[in-house]
N, C-alpha and C. Protein backbone atom coordinates (compact mmCIF):
# COMPACT_ATOMS: atom_id res chain seq x y z
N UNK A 1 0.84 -1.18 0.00
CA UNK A 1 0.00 0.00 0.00
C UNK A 1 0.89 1.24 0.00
N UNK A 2 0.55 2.26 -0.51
CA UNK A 2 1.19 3.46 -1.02
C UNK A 2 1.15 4.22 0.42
N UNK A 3 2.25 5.04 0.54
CA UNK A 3 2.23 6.15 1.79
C UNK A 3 0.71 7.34 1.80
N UNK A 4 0.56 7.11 0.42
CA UNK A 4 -0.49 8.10 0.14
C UNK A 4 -1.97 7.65 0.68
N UNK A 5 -1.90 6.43 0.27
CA UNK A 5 -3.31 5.36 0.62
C UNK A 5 -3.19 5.11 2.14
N UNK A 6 -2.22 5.09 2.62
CA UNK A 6 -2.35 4.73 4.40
C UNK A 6 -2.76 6.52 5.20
N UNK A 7 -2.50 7.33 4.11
CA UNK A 7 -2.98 8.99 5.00
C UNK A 7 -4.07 8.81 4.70
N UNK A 8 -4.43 8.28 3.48
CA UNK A 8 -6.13 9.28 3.07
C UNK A 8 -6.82 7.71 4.26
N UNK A 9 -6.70 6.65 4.38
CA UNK A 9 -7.20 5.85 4.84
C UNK A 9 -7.08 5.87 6.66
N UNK A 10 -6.48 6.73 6.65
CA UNK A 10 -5.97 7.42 8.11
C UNK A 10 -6.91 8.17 8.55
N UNK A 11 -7.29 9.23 7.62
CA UNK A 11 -8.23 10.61 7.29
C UNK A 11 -9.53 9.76 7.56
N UNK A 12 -9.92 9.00 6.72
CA UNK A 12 -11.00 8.52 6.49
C UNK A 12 -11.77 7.90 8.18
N UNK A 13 -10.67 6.65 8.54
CA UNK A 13 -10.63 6.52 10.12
C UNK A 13 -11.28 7.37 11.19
N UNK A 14 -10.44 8.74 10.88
CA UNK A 14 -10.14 9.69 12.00
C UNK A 14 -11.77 10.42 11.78
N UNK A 15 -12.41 10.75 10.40
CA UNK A 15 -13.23 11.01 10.02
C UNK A 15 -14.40 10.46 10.56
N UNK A 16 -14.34 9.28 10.42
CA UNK A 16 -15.31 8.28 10.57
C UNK A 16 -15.78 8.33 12.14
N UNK A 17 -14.62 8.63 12.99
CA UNK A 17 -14.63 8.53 13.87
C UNK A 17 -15.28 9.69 14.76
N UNK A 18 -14.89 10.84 14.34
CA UNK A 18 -15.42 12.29 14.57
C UNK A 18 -17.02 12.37 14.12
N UNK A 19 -17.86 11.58 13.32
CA UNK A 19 -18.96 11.23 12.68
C UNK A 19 -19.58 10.24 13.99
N UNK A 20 -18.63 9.42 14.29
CA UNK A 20 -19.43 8.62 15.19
C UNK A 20 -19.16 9.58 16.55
N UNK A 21 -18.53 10.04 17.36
CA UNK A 21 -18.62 10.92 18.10
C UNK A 21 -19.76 12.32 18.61
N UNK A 22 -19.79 12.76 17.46
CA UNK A 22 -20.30 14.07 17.63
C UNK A 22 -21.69 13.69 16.82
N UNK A 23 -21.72 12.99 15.82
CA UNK A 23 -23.62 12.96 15.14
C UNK A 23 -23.31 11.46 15.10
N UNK A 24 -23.91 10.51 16.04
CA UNK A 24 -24.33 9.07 16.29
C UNK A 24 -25.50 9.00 15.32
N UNK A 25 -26.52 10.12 15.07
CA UNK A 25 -27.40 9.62 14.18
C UNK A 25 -26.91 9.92 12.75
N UNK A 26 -26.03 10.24 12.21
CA UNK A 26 -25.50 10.29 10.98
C UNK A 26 -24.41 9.15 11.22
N UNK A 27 -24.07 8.64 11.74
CA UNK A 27 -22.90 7.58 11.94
C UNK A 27 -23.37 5.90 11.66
N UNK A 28 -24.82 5.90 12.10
CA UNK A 28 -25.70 5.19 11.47
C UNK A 28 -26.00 4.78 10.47
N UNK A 29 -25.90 6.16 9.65
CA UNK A 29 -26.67 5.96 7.87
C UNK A 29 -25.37 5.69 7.20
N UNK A 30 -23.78 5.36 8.17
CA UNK A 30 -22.38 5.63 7.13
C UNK A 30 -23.00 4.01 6.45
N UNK A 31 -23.39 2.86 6.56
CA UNK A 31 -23.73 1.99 5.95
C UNK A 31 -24.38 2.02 4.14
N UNK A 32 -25.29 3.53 4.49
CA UNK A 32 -25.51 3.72 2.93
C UNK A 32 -24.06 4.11 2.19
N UNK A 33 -23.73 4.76 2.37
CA UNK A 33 -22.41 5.80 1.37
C UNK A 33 -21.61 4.65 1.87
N UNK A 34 -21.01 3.28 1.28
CA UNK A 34 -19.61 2.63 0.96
C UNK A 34 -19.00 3.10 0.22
N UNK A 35 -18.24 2.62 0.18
CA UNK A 35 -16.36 3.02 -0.39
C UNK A 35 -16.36 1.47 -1.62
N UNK A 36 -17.18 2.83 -2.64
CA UNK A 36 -17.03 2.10 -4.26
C UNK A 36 -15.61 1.59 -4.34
N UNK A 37 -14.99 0.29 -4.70
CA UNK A 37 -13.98 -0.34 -4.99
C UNK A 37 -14.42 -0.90 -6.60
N UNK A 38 -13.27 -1.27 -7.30
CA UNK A 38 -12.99 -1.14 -8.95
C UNK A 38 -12.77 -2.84 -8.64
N UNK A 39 -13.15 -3.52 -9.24
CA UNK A 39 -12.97 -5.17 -9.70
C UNK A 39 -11.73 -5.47 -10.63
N UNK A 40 -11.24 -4.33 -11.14
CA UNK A 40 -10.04 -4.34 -12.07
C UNK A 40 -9.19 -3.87 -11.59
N UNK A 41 -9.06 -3.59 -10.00
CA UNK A 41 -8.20 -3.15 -9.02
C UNK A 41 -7.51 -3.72 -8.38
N UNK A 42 -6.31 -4.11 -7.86
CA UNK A 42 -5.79 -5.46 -7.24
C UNK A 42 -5.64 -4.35 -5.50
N UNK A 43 -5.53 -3.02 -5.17
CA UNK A 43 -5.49 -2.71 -4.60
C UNK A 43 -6.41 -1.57 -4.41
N UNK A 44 -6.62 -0.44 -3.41
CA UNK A 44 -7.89 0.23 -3.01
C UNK A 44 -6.74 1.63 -4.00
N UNK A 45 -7.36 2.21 -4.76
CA UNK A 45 -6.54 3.43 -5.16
C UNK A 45 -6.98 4.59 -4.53
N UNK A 46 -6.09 5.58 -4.60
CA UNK A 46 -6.32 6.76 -3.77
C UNK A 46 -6.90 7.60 -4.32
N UNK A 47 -7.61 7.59 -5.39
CA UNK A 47 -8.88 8.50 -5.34
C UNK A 47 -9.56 7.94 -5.25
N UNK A 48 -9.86 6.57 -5.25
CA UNK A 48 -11.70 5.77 -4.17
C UNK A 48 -11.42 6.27 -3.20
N UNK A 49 -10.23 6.42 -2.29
CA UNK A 49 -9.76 7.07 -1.15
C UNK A 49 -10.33 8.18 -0.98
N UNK A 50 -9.88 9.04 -1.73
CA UNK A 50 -9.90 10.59 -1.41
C UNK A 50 -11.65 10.85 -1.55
N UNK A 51 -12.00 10.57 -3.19
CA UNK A 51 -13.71 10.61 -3.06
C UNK A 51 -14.52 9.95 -2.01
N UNK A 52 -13.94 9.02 -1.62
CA UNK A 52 -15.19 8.46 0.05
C UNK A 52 -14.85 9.38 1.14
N UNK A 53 -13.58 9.94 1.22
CA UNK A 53 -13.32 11.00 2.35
C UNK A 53 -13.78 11.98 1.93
N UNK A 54 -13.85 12.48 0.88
CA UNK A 54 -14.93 13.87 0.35
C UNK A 54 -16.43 13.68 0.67
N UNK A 55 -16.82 12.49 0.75
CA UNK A 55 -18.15 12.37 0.69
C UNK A 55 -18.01 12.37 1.94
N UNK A 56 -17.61 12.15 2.83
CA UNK A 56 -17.78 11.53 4.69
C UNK A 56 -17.38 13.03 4.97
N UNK A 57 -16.66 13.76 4.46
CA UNK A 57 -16.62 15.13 4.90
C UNK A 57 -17.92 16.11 4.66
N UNK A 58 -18.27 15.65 3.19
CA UNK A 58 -19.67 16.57 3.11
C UNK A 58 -20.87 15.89 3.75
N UNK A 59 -20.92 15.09 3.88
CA UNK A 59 -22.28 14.47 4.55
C UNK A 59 -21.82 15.00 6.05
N UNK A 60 -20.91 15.00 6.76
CA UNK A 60 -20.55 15.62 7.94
C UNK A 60 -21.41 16.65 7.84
N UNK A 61 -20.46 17.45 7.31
CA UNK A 61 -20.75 19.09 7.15
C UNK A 61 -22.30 19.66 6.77
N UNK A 62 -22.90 18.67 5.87
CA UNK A 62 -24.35 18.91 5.59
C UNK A 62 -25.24 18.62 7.10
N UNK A 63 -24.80 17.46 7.41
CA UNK A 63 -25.47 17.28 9.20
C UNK A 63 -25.78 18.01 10.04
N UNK A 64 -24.49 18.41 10.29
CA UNK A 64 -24.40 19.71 10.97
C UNK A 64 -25.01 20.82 10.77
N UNK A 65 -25.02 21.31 9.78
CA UNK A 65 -25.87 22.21 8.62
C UNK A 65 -27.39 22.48 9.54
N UNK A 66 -28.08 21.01 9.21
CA UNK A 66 -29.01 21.10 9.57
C UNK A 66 -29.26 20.80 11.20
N UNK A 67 -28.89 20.17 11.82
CA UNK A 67 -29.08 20.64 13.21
C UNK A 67 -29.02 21.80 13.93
N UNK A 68 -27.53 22.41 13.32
CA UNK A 68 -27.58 23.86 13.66
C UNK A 68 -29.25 24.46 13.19
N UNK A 69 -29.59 24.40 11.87
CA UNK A 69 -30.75 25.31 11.42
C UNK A 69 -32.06 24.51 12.33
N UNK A 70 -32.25 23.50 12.70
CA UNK A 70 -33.00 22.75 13.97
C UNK A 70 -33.24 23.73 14.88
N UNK A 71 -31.66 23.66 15.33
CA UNK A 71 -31.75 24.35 16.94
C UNK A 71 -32.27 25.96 16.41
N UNK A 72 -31.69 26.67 15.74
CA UNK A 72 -32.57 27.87 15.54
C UNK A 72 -33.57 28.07 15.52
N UNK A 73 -34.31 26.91 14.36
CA UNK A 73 -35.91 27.49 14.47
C UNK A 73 -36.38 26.79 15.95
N UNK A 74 -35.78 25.84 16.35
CA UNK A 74 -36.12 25.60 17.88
C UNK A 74 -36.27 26.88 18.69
N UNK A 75 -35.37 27.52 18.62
CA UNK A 75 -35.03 28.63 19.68
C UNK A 75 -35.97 29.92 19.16
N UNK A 76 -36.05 29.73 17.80
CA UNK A 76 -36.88 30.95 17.58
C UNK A 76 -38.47 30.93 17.80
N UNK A 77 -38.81 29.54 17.77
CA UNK A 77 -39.80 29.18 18.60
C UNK A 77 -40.31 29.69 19.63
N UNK A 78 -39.41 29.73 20.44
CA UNK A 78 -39.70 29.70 21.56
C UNK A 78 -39.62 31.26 21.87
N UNK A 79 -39.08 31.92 21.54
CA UNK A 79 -39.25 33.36 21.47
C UNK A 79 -40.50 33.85 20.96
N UNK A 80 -40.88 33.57 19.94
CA UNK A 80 -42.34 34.14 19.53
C UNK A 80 -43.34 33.49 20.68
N UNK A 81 -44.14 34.68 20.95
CA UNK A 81 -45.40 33.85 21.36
C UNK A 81 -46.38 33.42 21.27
């Protein structure tokens, strides 16, 4: 395995892990989004690498997204009467 493939697969880990930490209910759905692998591949290449860590970063970031906008209209809720 390439030095390159053990970082992004490092990333991915560390990622994965920060996903299961902080949003347990998005850490759940990581079962939908797998890590497309090539049949004409004898090894995992580093852009299946890099694109599944792009995707685990934006599905993060979209999560978040919306909880934050949750808790707002939560809060703004509660201000109006």
């Amino acid at each position: 395995m390439k030095p390159t493939t053990k970082i992004l697969i490092q990333e991915i880990f560390e990622t994965t892990i920060n996903i299961q930490n902080q949003y347990p209910e998005l850490y759940t759905l990581l079962l939908e989004t797998p890590l497309i692998l090539s049949y004409n591949e004898a090894e995992i290449s580093d852009e299946a690498c890099k694109q599944y860590l792009e995707s685990l970063q934006l599905e993060m970031q979209k999560f978040a997204e919306k909880i934050k906008i949750s808790k707002l209209e939560k809060n703004n809720a509660k201000i109006v009467p």
